[in-house]
Protein backbone atom coordinates (compact mmCIF):
# COMPACT_ATOMS: atom_id res chain seq x y z
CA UNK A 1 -5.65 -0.67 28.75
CA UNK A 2 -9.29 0.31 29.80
CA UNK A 3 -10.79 0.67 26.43
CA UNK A 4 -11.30 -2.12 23.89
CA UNK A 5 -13.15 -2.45 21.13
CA UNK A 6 -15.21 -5.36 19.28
CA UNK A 7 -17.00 -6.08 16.45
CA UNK A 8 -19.50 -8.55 15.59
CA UNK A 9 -20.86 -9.23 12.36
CA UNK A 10 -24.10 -10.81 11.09
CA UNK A 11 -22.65 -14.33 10.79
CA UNK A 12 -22.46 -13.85 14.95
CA UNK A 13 -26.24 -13.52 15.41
CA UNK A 14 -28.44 -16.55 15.74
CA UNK A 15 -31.63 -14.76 15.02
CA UNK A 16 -30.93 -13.53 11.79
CA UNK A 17 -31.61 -16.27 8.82
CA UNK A 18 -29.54 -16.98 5.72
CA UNK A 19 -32.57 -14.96 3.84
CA UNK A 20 -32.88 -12.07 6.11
CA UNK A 21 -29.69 -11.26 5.84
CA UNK A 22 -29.87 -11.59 1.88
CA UNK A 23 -32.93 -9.10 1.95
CA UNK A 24 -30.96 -6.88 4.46
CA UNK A 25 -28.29 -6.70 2.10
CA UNK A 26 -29.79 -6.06 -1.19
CA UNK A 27 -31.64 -2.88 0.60
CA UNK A 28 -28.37 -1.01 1.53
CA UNK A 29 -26.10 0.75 -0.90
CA UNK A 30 -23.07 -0.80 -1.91
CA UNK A 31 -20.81 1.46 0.37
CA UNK A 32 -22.77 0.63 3.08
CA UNK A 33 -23.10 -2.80 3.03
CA UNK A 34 -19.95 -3.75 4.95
CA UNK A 35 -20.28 -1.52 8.06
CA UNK A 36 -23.63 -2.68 8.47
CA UNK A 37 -23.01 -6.43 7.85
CA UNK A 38 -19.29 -6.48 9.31
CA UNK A 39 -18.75 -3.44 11.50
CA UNK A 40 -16.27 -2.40 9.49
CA UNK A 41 -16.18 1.80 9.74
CA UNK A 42 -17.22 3.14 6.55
CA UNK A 43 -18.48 6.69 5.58
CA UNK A 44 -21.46 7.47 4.49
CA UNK A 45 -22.95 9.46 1.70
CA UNK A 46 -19.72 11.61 1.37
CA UNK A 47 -17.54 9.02 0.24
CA UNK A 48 -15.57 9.40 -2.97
CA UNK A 49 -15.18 5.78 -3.67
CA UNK A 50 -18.78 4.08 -2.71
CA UNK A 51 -17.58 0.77 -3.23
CA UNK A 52 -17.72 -1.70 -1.00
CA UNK A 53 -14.41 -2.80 0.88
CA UNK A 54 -14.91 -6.42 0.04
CA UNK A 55 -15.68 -5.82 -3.66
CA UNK A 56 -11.64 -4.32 -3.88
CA UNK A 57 -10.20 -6.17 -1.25
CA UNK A 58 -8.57 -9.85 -1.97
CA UNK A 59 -5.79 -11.95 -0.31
CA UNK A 60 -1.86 -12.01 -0.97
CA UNK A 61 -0.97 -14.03 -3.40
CA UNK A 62 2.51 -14.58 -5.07
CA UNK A 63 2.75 -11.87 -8.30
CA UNK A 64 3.78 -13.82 -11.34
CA UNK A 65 7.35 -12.50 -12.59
CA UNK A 66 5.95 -10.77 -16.11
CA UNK A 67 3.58 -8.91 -14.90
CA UNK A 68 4.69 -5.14 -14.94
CA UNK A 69 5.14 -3.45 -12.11
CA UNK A 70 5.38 0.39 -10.99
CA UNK A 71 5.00 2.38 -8.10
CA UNK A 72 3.35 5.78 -7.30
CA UNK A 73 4.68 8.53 -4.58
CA UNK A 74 3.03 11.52 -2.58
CA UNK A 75 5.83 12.74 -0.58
CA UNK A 76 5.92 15.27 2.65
CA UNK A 77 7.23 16.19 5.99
CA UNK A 78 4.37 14.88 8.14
CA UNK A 79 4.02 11.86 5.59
CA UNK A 80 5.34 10.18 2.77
CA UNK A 81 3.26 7.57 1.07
CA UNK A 82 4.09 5.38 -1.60
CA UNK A 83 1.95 2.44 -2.98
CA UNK A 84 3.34 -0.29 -5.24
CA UNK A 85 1.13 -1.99 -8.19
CA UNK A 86 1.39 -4.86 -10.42
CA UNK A 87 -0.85 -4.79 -13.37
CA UNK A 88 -2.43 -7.99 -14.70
CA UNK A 89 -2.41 -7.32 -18.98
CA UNK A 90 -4.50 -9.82 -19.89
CA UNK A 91 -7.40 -8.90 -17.48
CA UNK A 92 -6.36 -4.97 -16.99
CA UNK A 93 -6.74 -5.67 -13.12
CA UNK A 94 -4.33 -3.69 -11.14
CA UNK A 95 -3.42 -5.33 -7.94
CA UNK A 96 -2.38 -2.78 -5.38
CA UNK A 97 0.15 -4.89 -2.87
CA UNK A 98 2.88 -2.89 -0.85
CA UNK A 99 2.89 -0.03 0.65
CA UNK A 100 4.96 2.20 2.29
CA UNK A 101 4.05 5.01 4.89
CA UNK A 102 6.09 7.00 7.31
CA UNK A 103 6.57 10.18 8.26
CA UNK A 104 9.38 12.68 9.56
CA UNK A 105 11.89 11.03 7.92
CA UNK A 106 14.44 12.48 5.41
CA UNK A 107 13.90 11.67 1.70
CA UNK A 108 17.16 9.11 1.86
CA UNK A 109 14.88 6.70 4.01
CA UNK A 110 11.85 6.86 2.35
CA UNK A 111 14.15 5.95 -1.13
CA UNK A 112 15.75 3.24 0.84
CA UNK A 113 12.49 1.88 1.46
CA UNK A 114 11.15 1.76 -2.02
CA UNK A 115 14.64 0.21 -3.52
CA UNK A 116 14.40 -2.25 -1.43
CA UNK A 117 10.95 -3.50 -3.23
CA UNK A 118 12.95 -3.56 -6.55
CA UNK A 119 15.15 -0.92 -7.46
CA UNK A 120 14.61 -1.36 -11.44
CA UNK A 121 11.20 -0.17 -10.97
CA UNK A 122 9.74 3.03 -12.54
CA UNK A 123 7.76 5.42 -10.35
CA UNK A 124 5.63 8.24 -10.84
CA UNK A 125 5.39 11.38 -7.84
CA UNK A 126 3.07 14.27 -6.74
CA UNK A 127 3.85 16.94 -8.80
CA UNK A 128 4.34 19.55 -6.77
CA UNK A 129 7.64 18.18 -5.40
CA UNK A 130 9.13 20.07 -8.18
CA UNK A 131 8.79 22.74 -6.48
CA UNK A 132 8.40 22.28 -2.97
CA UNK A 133 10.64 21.77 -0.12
CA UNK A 134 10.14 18.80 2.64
CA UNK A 135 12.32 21.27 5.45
CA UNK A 136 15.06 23.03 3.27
CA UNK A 137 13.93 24.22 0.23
CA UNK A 138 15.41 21.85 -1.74
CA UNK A 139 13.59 20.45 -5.14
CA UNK A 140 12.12 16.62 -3.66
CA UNK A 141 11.76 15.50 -6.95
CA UNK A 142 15.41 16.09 -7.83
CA UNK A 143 15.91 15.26 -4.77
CA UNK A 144 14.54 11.83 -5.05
CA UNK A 145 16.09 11.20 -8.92
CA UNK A 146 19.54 11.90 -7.00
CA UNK A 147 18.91 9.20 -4.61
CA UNK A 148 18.36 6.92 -7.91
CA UNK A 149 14.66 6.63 -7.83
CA UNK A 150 13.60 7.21 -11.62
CA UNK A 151 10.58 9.03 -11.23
CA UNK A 152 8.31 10.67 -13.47
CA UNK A 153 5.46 13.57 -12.66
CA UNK A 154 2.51 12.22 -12.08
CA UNK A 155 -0.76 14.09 -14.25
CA UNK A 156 -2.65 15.90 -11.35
CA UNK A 157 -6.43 16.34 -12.43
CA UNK A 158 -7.48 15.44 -9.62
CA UNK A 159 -11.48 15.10 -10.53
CA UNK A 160 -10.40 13.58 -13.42
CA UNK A 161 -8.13 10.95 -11.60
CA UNK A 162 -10.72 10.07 -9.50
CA UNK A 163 -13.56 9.01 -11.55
CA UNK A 164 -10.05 7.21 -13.87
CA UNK A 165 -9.67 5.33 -9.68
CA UNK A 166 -13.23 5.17 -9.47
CA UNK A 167 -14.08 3.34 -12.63
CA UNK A 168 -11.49 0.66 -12.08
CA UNK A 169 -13.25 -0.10 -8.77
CA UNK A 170 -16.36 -0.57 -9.86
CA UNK A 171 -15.72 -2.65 -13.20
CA UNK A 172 -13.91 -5.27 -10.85
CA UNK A 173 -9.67 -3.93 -12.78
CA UNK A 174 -8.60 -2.30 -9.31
CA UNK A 175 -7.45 -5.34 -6.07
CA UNK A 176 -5.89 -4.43 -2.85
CA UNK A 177 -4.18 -7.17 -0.62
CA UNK A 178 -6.10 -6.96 2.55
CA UNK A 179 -2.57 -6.54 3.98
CA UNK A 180 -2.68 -3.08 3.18
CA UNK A 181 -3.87 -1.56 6.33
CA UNK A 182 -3.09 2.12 6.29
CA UNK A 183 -4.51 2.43 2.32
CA UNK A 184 -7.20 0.31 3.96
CA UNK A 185 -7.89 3.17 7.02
CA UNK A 186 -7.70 5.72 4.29
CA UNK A 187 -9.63 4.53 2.21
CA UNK A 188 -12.72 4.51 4.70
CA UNK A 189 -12.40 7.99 5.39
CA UNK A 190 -11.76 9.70 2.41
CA UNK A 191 -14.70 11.93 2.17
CA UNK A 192 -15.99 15.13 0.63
CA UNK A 193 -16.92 18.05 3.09
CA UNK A 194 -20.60 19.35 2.95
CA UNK A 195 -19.82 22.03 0.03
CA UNK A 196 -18.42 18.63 -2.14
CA UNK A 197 -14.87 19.04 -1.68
CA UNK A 198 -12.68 16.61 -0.38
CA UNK A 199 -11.14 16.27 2.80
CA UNK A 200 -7.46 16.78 2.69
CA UNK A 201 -6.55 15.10 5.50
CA UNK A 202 -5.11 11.56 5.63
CA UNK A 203 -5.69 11.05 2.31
CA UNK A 204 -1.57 10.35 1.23
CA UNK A 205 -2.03 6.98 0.10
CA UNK A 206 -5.38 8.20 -2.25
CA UNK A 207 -3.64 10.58 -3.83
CA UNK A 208 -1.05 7.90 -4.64
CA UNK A 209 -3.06 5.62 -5.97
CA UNK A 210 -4.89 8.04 -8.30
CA UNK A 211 -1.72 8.85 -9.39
CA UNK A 212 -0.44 5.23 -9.88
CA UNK A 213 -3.92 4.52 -12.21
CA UNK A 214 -3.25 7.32 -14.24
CA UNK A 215 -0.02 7.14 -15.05
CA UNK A 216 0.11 3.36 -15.25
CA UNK A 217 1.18 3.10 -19.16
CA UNK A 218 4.42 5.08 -18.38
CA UNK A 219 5.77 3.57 -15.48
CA UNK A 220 4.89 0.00 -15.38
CA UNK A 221 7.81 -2.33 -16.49
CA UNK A 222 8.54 -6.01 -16.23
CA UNK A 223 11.27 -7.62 -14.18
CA UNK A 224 14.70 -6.94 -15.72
CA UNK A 225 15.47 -10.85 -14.36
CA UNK A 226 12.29 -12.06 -15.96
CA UNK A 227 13.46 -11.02 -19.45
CA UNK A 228 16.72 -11.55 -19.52
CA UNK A 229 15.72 -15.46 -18.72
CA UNK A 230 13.36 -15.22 -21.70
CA UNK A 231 16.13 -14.07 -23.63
CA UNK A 232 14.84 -10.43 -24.22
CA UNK A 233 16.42 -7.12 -23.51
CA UNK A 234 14.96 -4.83 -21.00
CA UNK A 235 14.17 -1.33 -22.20
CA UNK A 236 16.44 1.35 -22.01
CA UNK A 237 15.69 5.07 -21.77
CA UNK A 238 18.90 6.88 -23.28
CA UNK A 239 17.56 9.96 -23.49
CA UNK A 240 15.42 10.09 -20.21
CA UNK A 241 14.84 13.51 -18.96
CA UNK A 242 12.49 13.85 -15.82
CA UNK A 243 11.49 17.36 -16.20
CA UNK A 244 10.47 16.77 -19.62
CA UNK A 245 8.58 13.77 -19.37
């Protein structure tokens, strides 16, 4: 209790003038623009994403019943991250708006949690799960079909993925709900090192997300309620086969 911090932004100042801070503004770079105007931490130079927080960020709002919806996973011992997305078809704007992030906690809880957001959903998880154990050796991504998540493997180009992530965000098709807090803290510090590669460190919810944007087409899916009230069927897989998709 004998450390606090506070932020003030620009608004706070009296000596700063609707035009000065207009002419500060359109001097900084984009991915600078909120630390120096809000205090909001942001990285510098080295950040993969230089777009402004307040360019992706919007409020909650209620998600209208046909738009699809899917989910994207990045499992481990230390930290399991999954981040949910609804994805608007008639403006291609994916809104990212749930998330779920914990960590030493057996794969039973972490598919508990993500049920419980709609179990008819489709998800998509970090590839190497096939073959990688959380404490026991066992397969995660079987693992995780057993506990009746149906899951796909997510494509992992990573470079690829990113600029996929990275284009959304700057053509205005990628929203977070500013309710998001731990994408939100990764998201400020997910960097590159000094030789250009990127920081793997806190970065669960990233990976997720690059994930989620790349395999959208195969995992999002509408409501099974919503179109059974419209009087259409909901789309079976018969011949589903998660190490073949």
């Amino acid at each position: 209790m004998s450390r606090w911090v506070g932020t003030c932004t620009w608004d706070d100042v009296p000596h700063l003038s609707a035009q000065q801070k207009a002419d500060l503004l359109r001097d900084l770079p984009p991915y600078q623009r909120d630390a120096r105007s809000k205090g909001v931490p942001q990285l510098g130079s080295g950040a993969i994403y230089p777009v402004a927080e307040s360019d992706i960020v919007c409020e909650p709002f209620d998600l209208p019943a046909y738009w699809p919806r899917g989910y994207a996973l990045d499992v481990g011992w230390n930290r399991t991250a999954a981040i949910f997305g609804a994805h608007d078809r008639d403006s291609d704007i994916l809104y990212l708006y749930s998330e779920h992030y914990r960590g030493q906690a057996e794969p039973a809880v972490h598919a508990e949690a993500i049920r419980a957001r709609g179990s008819w959903m489709r998800g998509t998880i970090d590839p190497a799960s096939r073959g990688r154990g959380q404490r026991d050796g066992q397969q995660l991504f079987q693992n995780y079909i057993d506990l009746g998540l149906t899951l796909v493997p997510a494509q992992n180009g990573v470079e690829a993925g990113i600029m996929d992530v990275l284009d959304r965000m700057s053509s205005g098709r990628l929203k977070v709900f500013k309710t998001l807090q731990s994408w939100l803290g990764e998201y400020r510090l997910y960097r590159r090192d000094e030789k250009g590669k990127i920081v793997k460190k806190n970065d669960h919810l990233m990976d997720a997300t690059r994930y989620m944007c790349v395999m959208l087409p195969q995992v999002e899916s509408v409501m099974p309620n919503y179109l059974e009230r419209m009087g259409l069927k909901p789309s079976v897989q018969t011949t589903y086969d998660p190490w073949q998709a």
